[in-house]
C-alpha atoms as a PDB file:
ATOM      1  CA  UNK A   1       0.000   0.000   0.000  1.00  0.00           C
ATOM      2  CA  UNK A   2       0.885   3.151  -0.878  1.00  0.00           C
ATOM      3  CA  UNK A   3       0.674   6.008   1.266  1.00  0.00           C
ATOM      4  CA  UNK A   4       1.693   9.860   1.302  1.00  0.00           C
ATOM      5  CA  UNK A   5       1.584  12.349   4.175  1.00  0.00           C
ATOM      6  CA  UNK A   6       1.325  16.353   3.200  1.00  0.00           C
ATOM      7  CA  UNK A   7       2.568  19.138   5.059  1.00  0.00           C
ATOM      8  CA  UNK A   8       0.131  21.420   7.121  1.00  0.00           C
ATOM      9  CA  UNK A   9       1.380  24.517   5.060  1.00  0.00           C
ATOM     10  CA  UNK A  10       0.987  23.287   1.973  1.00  0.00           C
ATOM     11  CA  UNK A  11      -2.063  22.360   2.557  1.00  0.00           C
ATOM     12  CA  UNK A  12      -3.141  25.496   4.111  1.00  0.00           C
ATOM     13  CA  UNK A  13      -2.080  27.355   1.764  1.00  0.00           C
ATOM     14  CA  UNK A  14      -4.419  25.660  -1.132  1.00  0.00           C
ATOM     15  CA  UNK A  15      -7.173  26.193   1.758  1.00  0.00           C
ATOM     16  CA  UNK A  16      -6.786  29.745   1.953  1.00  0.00           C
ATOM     17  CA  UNK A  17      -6.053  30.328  -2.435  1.00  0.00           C
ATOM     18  CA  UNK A  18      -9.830  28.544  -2.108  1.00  0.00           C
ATOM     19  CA  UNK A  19     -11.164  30.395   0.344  1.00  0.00           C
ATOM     20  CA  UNK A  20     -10.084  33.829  -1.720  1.00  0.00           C
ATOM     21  CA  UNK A  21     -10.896  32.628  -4.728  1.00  0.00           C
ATOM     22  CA  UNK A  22     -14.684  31.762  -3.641  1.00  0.00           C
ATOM     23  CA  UNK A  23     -15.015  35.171  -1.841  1.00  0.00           C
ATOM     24  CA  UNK A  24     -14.163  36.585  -5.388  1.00  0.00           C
ATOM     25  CA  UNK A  25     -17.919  36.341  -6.076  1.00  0.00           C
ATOM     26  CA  UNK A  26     -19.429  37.057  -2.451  1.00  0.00           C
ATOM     27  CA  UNK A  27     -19.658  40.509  -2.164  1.00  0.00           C
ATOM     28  CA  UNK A  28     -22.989  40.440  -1.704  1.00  0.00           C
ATOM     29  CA  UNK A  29     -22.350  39.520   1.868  1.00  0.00           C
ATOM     30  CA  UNK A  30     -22.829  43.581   2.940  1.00  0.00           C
ATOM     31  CA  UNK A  31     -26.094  44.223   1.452  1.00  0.00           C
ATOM     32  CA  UNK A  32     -28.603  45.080   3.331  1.00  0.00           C
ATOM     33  CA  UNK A  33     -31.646  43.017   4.591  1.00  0.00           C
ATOM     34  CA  UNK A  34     -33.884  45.239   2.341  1.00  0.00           C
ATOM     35  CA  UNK A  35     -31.778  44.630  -0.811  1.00  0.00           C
ATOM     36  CA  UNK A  36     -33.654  42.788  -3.538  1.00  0.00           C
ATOM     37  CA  UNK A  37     -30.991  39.886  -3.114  1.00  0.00           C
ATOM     38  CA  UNK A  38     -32.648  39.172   0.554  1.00  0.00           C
ATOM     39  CA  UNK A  39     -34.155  36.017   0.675  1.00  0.00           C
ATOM     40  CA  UNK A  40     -33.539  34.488  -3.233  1.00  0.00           C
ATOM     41  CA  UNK A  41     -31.000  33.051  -5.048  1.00  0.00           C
ATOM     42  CA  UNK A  42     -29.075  34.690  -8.053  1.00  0.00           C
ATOM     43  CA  UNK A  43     -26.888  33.431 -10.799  1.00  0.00           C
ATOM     44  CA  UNK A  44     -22.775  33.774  -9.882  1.00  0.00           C
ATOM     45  CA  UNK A  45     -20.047  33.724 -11.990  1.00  0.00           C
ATOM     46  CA  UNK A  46     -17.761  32.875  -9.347  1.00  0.00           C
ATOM     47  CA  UNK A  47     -17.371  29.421  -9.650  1.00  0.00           C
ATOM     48  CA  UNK A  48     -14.214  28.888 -12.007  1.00  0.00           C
ATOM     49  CA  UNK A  49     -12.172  31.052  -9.774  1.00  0.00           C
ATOM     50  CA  UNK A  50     -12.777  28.043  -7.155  1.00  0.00           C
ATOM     51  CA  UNK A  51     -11.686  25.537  -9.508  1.00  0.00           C
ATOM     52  CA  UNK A  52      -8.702  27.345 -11.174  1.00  0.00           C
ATOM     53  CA  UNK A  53      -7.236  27.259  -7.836  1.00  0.00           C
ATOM     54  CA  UNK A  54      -6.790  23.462  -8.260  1.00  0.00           C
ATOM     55  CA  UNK A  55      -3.654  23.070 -10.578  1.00  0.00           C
ATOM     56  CA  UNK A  56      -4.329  19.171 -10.195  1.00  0.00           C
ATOM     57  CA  UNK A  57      -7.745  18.978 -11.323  1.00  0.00           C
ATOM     58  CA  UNK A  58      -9.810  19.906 -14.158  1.00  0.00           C
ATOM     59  CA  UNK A  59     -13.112  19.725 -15.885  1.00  0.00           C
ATOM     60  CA  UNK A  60     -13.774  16.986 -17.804  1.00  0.00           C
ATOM     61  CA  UNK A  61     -14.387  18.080 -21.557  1.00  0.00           C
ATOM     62  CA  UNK A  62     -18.040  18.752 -22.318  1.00  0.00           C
ATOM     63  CA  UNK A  63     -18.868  20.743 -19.380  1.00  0.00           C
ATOM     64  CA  UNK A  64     -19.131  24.173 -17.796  1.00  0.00           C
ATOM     65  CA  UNK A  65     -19.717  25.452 -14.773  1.00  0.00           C
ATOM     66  CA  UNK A  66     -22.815  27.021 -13.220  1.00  0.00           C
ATOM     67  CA  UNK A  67     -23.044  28.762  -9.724  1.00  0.00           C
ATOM     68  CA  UNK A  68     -25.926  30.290  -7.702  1.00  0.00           C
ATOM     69  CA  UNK A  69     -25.915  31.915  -4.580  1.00  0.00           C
ATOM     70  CA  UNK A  70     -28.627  32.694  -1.721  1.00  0.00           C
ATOM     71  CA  UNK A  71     -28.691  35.788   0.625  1.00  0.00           C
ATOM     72  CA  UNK A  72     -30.870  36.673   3.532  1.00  0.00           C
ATOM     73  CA  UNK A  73     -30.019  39.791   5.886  1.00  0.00           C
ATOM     74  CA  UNK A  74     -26.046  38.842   6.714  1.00  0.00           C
ATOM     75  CA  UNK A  75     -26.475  35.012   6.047  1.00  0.00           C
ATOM     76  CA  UNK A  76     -25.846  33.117   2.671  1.00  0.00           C
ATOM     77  CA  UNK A  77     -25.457  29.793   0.773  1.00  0.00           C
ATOM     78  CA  UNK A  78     -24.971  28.321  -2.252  1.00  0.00           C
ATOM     79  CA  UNK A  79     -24.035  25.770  -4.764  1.00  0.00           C
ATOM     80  CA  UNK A  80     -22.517  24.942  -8.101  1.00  0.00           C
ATOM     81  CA  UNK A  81     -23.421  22.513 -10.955  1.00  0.00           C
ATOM     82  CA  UNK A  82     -21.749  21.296 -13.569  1.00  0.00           C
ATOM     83  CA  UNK A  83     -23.855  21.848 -17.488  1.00  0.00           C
ATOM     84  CA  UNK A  84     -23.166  20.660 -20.652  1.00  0.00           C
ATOM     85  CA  UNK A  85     -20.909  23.021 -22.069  1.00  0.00           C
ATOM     86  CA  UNK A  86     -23.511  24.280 -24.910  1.00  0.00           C
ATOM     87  CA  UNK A  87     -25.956  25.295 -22.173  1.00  0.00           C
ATOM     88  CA  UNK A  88     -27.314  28.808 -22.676  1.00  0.00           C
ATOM     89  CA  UNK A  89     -26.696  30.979 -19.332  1.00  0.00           C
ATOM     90  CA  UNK A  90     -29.885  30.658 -17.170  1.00  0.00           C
ATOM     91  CA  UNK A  91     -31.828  32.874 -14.358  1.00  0.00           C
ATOM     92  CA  UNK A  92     -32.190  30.931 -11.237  1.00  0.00           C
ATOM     93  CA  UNK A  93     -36.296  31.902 -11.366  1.00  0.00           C
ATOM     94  CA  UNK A  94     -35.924  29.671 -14.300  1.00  0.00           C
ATOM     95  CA  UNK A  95     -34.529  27.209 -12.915  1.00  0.00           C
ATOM     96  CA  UNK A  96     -36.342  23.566 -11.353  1.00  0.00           C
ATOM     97  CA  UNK A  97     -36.224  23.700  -7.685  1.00  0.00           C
ATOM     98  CA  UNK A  98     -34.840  20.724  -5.298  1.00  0.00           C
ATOM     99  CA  UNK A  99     -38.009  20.734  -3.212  1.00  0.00           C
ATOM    100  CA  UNK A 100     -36.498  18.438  -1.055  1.00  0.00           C
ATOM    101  CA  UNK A 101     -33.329  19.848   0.056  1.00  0.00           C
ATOM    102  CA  UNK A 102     -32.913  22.994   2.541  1.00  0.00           C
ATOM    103  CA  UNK A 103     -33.478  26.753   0.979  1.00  0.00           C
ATOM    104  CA  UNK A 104     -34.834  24.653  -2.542  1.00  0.00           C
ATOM    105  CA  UNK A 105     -31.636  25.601  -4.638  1.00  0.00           C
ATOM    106  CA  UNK A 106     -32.275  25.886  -8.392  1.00  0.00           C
ATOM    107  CA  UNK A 107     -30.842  22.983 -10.818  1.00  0.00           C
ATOM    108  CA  UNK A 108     -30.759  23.693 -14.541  1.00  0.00           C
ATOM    109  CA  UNK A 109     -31.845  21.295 -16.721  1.00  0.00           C
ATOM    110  CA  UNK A 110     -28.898  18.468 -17.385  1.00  0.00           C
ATOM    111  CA  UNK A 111     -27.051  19.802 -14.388  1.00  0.00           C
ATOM    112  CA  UNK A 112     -24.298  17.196 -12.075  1.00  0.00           C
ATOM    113  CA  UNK A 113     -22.924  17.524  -9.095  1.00  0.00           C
ATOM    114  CA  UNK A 114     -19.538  19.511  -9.495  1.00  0.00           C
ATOM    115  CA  UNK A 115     -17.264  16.385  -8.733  1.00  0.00           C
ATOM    116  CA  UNK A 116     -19.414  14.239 -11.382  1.00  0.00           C
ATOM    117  CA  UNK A 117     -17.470  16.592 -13.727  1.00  0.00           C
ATOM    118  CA  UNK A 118     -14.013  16.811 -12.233  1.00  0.00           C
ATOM    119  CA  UNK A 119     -11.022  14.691 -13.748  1.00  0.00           C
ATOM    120  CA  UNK A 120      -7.236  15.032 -12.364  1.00  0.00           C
ATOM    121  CA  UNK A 121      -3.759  13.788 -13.019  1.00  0.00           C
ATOM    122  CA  UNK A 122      -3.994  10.857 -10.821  1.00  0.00           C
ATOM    123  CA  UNK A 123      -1.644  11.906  -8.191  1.00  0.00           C
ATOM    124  CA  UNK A 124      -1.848  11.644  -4.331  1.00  0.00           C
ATOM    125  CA  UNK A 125      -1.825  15.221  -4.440  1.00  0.00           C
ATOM    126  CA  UNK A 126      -5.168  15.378  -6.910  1.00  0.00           C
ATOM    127  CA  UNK A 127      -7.296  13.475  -4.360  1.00  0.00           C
ATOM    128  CA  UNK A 128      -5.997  15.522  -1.781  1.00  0.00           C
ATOM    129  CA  UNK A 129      -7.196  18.479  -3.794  1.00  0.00           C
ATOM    130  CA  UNK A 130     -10.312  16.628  -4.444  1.00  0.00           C
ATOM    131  CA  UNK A 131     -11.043  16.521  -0.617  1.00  0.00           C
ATOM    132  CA  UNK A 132     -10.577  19.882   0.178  1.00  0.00           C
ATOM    133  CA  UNK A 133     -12.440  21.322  -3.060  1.00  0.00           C
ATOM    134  CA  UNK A 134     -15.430  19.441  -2.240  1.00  0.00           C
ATOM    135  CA  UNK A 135     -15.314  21.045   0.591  1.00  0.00           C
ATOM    136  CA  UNK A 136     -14.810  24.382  -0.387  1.00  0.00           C
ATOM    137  CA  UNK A 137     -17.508  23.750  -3.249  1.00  0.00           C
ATOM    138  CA  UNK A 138     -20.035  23.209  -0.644  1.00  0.00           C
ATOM    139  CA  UNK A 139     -19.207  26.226   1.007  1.00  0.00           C
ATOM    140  CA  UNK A 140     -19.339  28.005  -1.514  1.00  0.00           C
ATOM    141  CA  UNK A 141     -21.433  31.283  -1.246  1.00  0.00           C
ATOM    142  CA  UNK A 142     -22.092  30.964   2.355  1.00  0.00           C
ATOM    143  CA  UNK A 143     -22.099  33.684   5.096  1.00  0.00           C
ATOM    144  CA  UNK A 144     -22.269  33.740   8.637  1.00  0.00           C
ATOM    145  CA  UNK A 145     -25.285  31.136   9.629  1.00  0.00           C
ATOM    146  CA  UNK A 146     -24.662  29.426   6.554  1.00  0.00           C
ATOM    147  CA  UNK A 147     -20.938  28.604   6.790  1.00  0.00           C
ATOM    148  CA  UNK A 148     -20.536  24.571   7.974  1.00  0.00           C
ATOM    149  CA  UNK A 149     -16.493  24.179   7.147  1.00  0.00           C
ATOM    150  CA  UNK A 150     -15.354  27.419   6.875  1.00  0.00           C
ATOM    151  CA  UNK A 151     -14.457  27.505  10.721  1.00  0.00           C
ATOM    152  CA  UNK A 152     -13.015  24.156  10.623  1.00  0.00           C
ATOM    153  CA  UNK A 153      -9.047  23.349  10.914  1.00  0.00           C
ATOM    154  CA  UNK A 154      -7.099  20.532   9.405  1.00  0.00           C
ATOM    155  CA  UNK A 155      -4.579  19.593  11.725  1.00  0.00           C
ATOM    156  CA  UNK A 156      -1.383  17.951  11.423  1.00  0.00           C
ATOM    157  CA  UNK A 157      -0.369  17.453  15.224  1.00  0.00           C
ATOM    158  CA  UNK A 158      -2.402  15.810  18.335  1.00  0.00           C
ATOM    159  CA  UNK A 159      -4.433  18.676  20.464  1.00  0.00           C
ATOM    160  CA  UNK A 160      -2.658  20.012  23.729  1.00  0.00           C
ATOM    161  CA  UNK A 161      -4.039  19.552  27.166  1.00  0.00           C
ATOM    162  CA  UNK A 162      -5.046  22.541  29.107  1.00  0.00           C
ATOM    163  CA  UNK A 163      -3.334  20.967  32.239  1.00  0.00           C
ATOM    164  CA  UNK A 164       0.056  19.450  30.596  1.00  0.00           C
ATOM    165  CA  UNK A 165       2.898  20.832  32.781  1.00  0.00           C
ATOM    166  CA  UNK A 166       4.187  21.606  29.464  1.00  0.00           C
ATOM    167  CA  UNK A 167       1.896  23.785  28.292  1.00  0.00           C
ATOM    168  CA  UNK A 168       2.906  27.706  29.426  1.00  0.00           C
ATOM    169  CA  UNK A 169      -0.293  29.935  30.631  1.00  0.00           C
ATOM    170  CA  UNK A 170       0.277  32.361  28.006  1.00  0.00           C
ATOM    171  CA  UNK A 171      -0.247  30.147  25.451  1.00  0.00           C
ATOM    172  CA  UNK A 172      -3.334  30.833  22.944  1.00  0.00           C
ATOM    173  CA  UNK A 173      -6.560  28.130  23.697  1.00  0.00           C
ATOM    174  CA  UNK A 174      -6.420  27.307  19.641  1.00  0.00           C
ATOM    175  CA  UNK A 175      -3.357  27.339  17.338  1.00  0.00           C
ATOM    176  CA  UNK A 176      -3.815  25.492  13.641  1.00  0.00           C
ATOM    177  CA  UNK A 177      -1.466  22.597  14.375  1.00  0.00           C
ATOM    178  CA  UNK A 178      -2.486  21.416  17.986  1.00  0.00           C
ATOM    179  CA  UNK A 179      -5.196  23.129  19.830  1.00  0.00           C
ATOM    180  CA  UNK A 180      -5.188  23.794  23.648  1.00  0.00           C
ATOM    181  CA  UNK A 181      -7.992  22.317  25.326  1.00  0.00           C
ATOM    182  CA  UNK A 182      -9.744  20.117  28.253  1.00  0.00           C
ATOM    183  CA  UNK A 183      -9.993  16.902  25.765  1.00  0.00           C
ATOM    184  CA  UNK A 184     -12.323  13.413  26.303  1.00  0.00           C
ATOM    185  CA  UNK A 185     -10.566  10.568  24.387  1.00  0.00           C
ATOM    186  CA  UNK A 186     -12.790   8.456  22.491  1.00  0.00           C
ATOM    187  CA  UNK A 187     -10.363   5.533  21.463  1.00  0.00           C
ATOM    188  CA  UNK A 188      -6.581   5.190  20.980  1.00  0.00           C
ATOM    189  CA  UNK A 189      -4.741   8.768  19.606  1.00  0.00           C
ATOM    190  CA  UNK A 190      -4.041   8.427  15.857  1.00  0.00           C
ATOM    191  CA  UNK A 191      -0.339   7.289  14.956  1.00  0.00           C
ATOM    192  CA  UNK A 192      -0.520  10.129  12.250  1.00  0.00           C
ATOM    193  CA  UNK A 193      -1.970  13.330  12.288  1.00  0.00           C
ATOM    194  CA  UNK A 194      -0.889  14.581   8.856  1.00  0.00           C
ATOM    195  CA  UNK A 195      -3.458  14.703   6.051  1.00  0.00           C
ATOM    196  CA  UNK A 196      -2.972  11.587   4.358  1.00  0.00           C
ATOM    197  CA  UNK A 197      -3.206   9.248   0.808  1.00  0.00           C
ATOM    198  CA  UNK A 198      -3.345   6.408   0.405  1.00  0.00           C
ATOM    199  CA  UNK A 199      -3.574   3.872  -2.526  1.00  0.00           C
ATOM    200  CA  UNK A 200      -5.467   0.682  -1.476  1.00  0.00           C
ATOM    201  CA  UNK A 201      -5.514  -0.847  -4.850  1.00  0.00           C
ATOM    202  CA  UNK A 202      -9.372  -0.655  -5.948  1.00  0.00           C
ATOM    203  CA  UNK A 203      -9.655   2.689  -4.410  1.00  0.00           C
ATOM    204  CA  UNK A 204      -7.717   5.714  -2.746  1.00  0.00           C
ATOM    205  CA  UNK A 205      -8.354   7.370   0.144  1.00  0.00           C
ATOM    206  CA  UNK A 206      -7.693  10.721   1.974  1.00  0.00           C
ATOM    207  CA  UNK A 207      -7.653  10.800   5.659  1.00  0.00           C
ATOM    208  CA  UNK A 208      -7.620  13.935   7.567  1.00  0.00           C
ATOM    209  CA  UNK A 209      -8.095  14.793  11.076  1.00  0.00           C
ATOM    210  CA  UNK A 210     -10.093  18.052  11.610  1.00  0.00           C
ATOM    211  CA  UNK A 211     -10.831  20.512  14.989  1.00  0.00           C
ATOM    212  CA  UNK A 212     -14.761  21.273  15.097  1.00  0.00           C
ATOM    213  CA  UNK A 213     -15.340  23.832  17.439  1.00  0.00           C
ATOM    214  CA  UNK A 214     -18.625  24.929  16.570  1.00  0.00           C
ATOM    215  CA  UNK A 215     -22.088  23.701  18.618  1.00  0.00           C
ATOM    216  CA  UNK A 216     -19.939  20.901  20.744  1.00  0.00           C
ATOM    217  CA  UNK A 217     -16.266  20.969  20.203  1.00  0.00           C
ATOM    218  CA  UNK A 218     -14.479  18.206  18.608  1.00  0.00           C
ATOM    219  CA  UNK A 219     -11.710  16.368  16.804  1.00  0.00           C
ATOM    220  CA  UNK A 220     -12.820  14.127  14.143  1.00  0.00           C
ATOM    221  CA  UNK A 221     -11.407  12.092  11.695  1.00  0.00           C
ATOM    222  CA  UNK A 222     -12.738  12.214   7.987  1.00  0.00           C
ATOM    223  CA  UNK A 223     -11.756   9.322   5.644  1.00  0.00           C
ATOM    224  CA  UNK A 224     -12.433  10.534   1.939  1.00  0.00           C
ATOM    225  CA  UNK A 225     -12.821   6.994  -0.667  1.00  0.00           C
ATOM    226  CA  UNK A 226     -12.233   7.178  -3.816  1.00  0.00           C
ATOM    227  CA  UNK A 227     -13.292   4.525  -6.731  1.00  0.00           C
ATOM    228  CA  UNK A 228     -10.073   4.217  -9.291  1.00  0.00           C
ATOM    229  CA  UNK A 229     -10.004   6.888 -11.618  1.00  0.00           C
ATOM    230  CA  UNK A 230     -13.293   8.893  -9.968  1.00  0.00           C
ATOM    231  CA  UNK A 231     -12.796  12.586  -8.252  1.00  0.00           C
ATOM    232  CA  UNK A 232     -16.320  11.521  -6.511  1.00  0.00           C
ATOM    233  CA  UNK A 233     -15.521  10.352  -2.934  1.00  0.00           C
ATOM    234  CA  UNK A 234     -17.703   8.934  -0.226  1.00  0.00           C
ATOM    235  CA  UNK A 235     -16.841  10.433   3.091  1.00  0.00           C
ATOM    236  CA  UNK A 236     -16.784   8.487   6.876  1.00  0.00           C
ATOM    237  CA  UNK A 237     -16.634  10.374   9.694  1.00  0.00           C
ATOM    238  CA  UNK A 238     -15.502   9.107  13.568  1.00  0.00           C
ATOM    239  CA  UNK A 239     -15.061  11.294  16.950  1.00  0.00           C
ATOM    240  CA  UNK A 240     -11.414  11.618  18.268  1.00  0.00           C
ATOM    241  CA  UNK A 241     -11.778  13.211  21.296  1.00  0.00           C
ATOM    242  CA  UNK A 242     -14.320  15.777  22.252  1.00  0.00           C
ATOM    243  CA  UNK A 243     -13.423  19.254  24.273  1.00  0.00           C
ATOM    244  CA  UNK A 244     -15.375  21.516  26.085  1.00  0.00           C
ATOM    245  CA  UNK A 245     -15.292  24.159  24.134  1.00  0.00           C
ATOM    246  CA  UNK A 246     -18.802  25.616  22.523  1.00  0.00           C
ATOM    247  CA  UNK A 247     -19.542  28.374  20.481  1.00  0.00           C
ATOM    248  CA  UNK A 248     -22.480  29.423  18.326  1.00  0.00           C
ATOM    249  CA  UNK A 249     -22.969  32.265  15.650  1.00  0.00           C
END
C-alpha cells in the first residue's frame, strides 16, 4: 500500500487560495436586509475562480460550470453545478427547484454535481485536492449562519491539554497545528496526524483529522474513498476526542 503524508502549510495554503478565490464572487455579503438579493437566489459567476485554484484537477471536456448563490439579511449559501458546455446561461427563477433539500436551490436542466465533472492527473496530491475542493464547493457562497467548514481546521499534530505541565499559561486556547484544550478521548490517539493518501488498490483514500469547534467541540477524523479513476468520494466520519469548548454564531 501506498501512502503519502502532506505538510500542514501546503495544505493550508491551497485552503486559503480557495477560500479567496470563492469570496471573489461574495460581495454580496454587505447588502442590506432590504436589498432585492434578501431572501432568493441569483446566478454567480464565481465558480471557475474556485476551480482554477486546483492546478491538479480539471473539468472533464463537455462541461461548464454554473453557480448560484442565496442571501438573507447577513447570512448566505450556495451551490454549483456542472452543465453541458452548450448550455445557454440561465436565471435561477428559471430554474427547477430541489423541493427536497434545505433553501430549494435551483438545478438547470442536465445539471451534475460539481465532482461528477471533475477529472485530475492521478496523483496523491489530486485526491488531496479533491477533498478539500469538495469542501470548499459546498461552502461556496455561504455567510455567517450558513458557513458549515469554513471555521473548521485541518490539523497535522495531536491537540494540547489545558493541564500538561508543558503547556505555558500564556499560550493561545487554539493554534492550527495542535489546539489547547480540556480533551475526552474516544479511542486510541491516531499514529498520524498529517493529512494523508493512500492507494489501497481498488480505491484511494484521503484521511484527515479536523478541529470542530462549533455547537460541541471536537476532533474528528474524515476518511475521503475514492473509486479508481473517480474525483467523486464517499466520506466516513468518527469522533477523536471531544473538548469543552462551545460556540455558536
Amino acid at each position: 500500500m501506498k501512502s503519502v503524508s502532506f505538510g500542514i502549510r501546503r495544505v493550508n495554503r491551497l485552503r486559503r487560495a480557495a477560500e479567496r478565490a470563492r469570496e471573489l464572487a461574495s460581495d454580496l455579503d454587505r447588502l442590506p436586509e432590504t436589498s432585492a438579493f434578501s431572501g432568493e437566489w441569483s446566478a454567480d459567476d464565481g465558480a471557475n475562480k474556485l476551480l482554477g485554484v486546483f492546478d491538479a484537477l480539471r473539468l472533464k471536456a463537455g462541461f461548464t460550470l454554473r453557480a448560484f448563490v442565496y442571501r438573507e439579511g447577513s447570512n448566505g449559501n450556495g451551490i454549483i453545478w456542472a452543465v453541458p458546455a452548450d448550455a445557454p446561461p440561465i436565471a435561477a427563477d428559471e430554474c427547477p427547484r430541489l423541493e427536497d433539500t434545505w433553501l430549494q436551490p435551483p438545478k438547470p436542466p442536465g445539471a451534475v454535481p460539481l465532482m461528477q465533472a471533475i477529472e485530475g492527473d492521478g496523483s496523491p496530491w489530486s485526491y488531496l485536492s479533491a477533498s478539500i475542493l469538495s469542501r470548499e464547493a459546498a461552502e461556496f457562497g455561504a455567510i455567517w449562519h450558513g458557513c458549515v467548514w469554513s471555521d473548521q481546521t485541518i490539523l497535522s499534530k495531536p491537540p494540547r491539554q489545558a493541564d500538561d505541565p508543558n503547556v505555558r499559561d500564556h499560550e493561545d486556547k487554539l493554534t492550527e497545528d495542535a489546539p489547547l484544550g480540556n480533551w475526552t478521548w474516544c479511542g486510541a490517539a491516531p499514529r498520524t496526524w498529517q493529512p494523508t493518501y493512500a492507494d489501497r488498490g481498488t480505491s484511494r483514500q484521503v484521511v484527515l483529522h479536523i478541529h470542530n469547534a462549533i455547537g460541541g467541540e471536537e476532533i474528528y477524523r474524515a476518511t475521503d474513498t475514492y473509486p479508481v479513476g473517480s474525483y467523486v468520494g464517499q466520506t466516513e466520519t468518527s469522533v477523536v476526542c471531544t473538548g469543552d469548548r462551545f460556540i455558536v454564531y
